[in-house]
Protein backbone atom coordinates (compact mmCIF):
# COMPACT_ATOMS: atom_id res chain seq x y z
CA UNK A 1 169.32 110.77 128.80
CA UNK A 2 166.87 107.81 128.25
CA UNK A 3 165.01 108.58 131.09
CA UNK A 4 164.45 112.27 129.94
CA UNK A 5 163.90 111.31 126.17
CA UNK A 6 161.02 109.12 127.65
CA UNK A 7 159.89 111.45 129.86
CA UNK A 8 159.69 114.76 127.14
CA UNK A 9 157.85 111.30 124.62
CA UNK A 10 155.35 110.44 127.37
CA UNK A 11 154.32 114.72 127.77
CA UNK A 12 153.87 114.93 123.94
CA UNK A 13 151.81 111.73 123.93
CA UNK A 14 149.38 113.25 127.21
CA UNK A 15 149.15 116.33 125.08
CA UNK A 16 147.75 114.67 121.79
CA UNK A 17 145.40 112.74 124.01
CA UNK A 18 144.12 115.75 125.96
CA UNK A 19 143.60 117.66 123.05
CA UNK A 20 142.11 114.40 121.60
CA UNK A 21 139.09 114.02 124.18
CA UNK A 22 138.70 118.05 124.44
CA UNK A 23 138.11 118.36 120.78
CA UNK A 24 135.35 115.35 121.04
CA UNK A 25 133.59 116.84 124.23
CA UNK A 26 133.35 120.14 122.02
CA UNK A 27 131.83 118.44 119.34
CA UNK A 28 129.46 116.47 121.50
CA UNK A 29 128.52 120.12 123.36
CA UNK A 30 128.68 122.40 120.07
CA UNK A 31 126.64 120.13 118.10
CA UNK A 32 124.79 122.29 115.95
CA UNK A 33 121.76 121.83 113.17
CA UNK A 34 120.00 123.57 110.25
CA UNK A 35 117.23 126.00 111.84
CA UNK A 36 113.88 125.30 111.18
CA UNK A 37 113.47 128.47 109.81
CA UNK A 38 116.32 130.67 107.89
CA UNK A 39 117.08 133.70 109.71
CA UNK A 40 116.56 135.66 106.00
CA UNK A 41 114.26 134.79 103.53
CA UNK A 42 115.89 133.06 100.28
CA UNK A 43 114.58 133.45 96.83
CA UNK A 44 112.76 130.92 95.28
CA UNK A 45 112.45 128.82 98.96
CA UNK A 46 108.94 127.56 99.99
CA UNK A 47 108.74 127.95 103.57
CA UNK A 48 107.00 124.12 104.78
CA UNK A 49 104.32 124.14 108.02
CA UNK A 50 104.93 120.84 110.79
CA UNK A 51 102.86 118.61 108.57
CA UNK A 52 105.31 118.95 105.38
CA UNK A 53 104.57 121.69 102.96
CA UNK A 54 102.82 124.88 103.38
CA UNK A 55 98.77 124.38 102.21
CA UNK A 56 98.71 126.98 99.20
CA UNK A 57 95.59 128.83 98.44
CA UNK A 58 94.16 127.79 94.65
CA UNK A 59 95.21 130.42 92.33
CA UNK A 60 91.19 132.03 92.05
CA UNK A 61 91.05 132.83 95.64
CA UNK A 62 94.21 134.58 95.44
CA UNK A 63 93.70 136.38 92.46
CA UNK A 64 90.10 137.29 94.01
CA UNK A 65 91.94 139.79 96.55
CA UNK A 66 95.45 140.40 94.20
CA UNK A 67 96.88 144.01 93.76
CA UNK A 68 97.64 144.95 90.35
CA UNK A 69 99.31 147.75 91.58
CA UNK A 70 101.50 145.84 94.30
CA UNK A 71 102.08 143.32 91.17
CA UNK A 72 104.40 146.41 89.17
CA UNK A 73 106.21 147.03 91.84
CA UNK A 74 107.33 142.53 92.03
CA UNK A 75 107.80 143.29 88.47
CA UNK A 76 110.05 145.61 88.64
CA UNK A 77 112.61 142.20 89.57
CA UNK A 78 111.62 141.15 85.72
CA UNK A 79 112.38 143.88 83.99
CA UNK A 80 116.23 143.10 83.37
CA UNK A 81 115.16 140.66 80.89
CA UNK A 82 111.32 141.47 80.12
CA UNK A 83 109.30 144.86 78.55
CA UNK A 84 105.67 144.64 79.13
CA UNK A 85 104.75 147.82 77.17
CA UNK A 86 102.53 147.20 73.73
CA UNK A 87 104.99 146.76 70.47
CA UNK A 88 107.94 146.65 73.28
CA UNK A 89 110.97 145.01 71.73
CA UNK A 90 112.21 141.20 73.25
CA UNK A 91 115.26 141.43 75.62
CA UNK A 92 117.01 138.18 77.16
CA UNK A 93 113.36 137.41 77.83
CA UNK A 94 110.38 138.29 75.49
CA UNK A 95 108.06 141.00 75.62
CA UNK A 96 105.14 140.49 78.10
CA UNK A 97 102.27 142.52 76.71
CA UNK A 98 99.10 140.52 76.40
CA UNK A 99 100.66 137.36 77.49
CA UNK A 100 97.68 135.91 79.94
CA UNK A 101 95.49 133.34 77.53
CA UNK A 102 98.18 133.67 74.55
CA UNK A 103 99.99 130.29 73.49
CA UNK A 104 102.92 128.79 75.49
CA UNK A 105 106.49 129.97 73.51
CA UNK A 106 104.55 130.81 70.51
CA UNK A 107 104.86 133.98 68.63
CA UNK A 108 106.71 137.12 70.42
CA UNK A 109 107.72 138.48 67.38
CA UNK A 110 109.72 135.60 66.62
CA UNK A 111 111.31 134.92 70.33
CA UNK A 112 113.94 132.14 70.78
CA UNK A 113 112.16 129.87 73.02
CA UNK A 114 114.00 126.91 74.38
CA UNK A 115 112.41 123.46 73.65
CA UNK A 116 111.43 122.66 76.91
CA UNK A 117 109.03 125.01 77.33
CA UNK A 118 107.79 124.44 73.43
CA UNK A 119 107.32 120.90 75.13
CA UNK A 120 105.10 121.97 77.63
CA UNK A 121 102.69 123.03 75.05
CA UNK A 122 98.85 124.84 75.93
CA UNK A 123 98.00 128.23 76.78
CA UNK A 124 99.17 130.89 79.72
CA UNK A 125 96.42 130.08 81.78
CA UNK A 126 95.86 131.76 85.30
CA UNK A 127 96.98 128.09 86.78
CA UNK A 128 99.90 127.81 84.15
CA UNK A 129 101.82 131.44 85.33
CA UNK A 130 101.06 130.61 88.80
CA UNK A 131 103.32 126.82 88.53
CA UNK A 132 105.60 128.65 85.94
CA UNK A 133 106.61 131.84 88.56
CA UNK A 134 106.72 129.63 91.49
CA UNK A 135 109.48 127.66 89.59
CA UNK A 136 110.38 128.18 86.37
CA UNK A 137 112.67 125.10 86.38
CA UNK A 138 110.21 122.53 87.97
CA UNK A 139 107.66 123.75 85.17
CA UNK A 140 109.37 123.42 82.04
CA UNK A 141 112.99 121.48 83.12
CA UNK A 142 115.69 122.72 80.94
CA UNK A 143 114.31 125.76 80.60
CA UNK A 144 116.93 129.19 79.57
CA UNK A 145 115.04 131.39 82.34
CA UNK A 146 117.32 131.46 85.28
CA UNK A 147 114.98 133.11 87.36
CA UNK A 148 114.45 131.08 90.46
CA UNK A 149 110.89 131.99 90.85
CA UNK A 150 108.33 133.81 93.53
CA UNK A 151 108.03 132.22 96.77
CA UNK A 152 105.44 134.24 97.89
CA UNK A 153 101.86 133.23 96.77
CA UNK A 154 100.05 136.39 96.67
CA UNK A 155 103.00 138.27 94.83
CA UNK A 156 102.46 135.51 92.17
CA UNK A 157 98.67 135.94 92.04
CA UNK A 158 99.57 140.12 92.23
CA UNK A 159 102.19 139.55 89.79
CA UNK A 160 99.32 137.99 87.16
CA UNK A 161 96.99 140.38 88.04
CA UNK A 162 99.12 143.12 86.45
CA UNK A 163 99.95 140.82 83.66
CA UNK A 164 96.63 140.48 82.91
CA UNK A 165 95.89 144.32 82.89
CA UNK A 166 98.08 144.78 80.20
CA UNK A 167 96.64 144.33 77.24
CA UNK A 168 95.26 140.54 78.06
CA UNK A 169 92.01 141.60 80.21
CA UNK A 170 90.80 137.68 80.80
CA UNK A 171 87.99 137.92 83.26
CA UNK A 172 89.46 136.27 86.45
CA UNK A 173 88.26 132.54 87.74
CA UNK A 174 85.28 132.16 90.73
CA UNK A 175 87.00 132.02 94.08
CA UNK A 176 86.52 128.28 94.80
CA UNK A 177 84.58 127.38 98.01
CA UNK A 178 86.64 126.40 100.43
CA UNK A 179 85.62 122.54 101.98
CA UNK A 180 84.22 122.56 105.50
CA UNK A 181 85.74 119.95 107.76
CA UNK A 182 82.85 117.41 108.89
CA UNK A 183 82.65 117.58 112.66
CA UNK A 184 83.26 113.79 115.02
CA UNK A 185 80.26 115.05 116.67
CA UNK A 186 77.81 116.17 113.92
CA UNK A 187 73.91 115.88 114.74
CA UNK A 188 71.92 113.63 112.19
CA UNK A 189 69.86 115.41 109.68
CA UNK A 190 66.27 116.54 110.50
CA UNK A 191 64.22 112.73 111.02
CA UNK A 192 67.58 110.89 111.32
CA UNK A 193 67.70 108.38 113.97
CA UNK A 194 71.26 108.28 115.62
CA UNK A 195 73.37 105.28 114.46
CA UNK A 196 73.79 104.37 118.24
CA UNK A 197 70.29 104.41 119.02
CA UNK A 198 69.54 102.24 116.08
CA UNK A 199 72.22 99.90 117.27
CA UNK A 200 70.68 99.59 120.54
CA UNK A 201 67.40 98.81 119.58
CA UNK A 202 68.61 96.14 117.36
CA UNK A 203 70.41 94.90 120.09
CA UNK A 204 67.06 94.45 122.17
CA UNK A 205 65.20 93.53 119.51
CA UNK A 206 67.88 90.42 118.64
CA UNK A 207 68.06 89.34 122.70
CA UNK A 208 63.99 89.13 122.68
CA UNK A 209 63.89 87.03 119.28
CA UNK A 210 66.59 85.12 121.15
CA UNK A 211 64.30 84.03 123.89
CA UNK A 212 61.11 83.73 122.64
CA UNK A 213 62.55 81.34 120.08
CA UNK A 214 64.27 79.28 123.02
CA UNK A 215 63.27 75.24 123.45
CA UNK A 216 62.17 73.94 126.44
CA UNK A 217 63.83 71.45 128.39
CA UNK A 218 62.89 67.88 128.17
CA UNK A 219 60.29 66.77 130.43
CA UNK A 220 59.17 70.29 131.39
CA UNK A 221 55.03 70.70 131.58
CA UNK A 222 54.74 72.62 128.97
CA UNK A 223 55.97 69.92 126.77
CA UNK A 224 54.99 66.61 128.75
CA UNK A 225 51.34 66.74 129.93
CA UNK A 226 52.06 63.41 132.42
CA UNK A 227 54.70 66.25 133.99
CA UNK A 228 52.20 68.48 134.45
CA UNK A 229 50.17 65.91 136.18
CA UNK A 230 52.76 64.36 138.40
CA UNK A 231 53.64 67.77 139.69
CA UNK A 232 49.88 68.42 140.46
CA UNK A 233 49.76 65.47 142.89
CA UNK A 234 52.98 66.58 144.64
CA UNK A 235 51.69 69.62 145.62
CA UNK A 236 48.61 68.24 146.70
C-alpha cells in the first residue's frame, strides 16, 4: 500500500513539474509587446516618428492650406456641448460664435468657466486653439472640458479655420519659411578661399619660416671664416 501511495505521490509531483516547465517555455515563446503602432487610431493619441515625437507643422503653414468646409464637418464631434450660431444659447460648453481673438473664459453671456482656464489668461489666438484642441487638459490642467482633444494637425488648423469664419474673420498668420538644412559639403561663397586650402598654405608658409630662421651649426663656414679657409686647402 506504501509502495502504491508513493508511487500515485511521485505521478502527481511529475505532473506539477511538467506543467511547471511547459507553462515557462510558453511564456518564453509567446512573449508578446505593445505594437509600435495601434492597429486603430485612438482619440486624443499623437502618433511619435523613430526619433521621439512626430515634427508638427507651425500652426500658419497649416492654416495656409486648412478647409473651412472640412473643419464643420470635425465640428460636428463638438456640437454635444457647443452652438456656434450668432446669439446661440451656452450648452455644457459655451457658445462659439466669434471666439478666434476674443478673451480666454471671459464673457459668453455669463459662461461658468472653470478657474484653470481663467488662469491661463490672454486671448484665443491662432497658436492658443491649436495647444488648447490638441489637449485640452495639458493646456489649462483642471480644466471641466472632457474632451480629449484632436490628434490630427490639419483637422485642428481646419477646425480654426471654420471658427474663424464665423463671425471672428482675423486675417490668418504668414506661412513661416521653412529652414533649409546647411549641406557637409557646401561651396564657399563667391571670393571665398576654402578653409582647407587656407590651412595648407599656412602649413607651407610655417615649414619655410621654420627653416629660413634655422641656426647654423658651430664651426660651419658660413659662421667661422678660418673654416672656410681650412676647407679651401683640403681640397686643394
Amino acid at each position: 500500500m506504501d509502495n502504491r501511495t508513493n508511487t500515485i505521490a511521485g505521478w502527481v509531483l511529475a505532473g506539477f513539474a511538467a506543467a511547471l516547465g511547459l507553462s515557462l517555455v510558453s511564456g518564453m515563446w509567446l512573449h508578446s509587446e505593445a505594437p509600435e503602432k495601434p492597429g486603430y487610431p485612438i482619440q486624443g493619441v499623437q502618433e511619435a516618428s523613430g526619433d521621439g515625437a512626430a515634427a508638427v507643422e507651425p500652426i500658419a503653414n497649416r492654416l495656409a492650406k486648412a478647409d473651412p468646409a472640412k473643419g464643420a464637418e470635425v465640428f460636428k464631434k463638438c456640437q454635444t456641448c457647443h452652438t456656434i450660431n450668432q446669439g446661440g444659447a451656452n450648452g455644457q460648453g459655451p457658445n462659439l460664435y466669434a471666439t478666434v481673438g476674443e478673451a480666454i473664459a471671459q464673457g459668453k453671456n455669463g459662461f461658468a468657466f472653470s478657474d484653470a482656464l481663467k488662469a491661463v489668461g490672454g486671448t484665443w489666438t491662432f497658436d492658443a486653439l491649436d495647444k488648447w484642441l490638441t489637449s485640452p487638459r495639458k493646456f489649462a490642467n483642471g480644466t471641466k472640458m472632457t474632451f480629449a482633444g484632436l490628434s490630427d494637425p490639419q483637422d485642428r488648423a481646419d477646425v480654426i479655420a471654420y471658427l474663424n469664419a464665423q463671425g471672428s474673420n482675423v486675417p490668418l498668420p504668414k506661412p513661416e519659411a521653412a529652414a533649409a538644412p546647411a549641406a557637409n559639403g557646401a561651396a564657399p561663397a563667391n571670393g571665398a578661399t576654402p578653409a582647407s586650402e587656407n590651412a595648407a598654405e599656412a602649413n607651407v608658409t610655417s615649414s619655410t619660416n621654420v627653416l629660413n630662421q634655422a641656426t647654423p651649426a658651430p664651426g660651419a663656414p658660413s659662421v667661422d671664416p678660418q673654416a672656410a679657409v681650412e676647407a679651401s686647402k683640403q681640397n686643394q
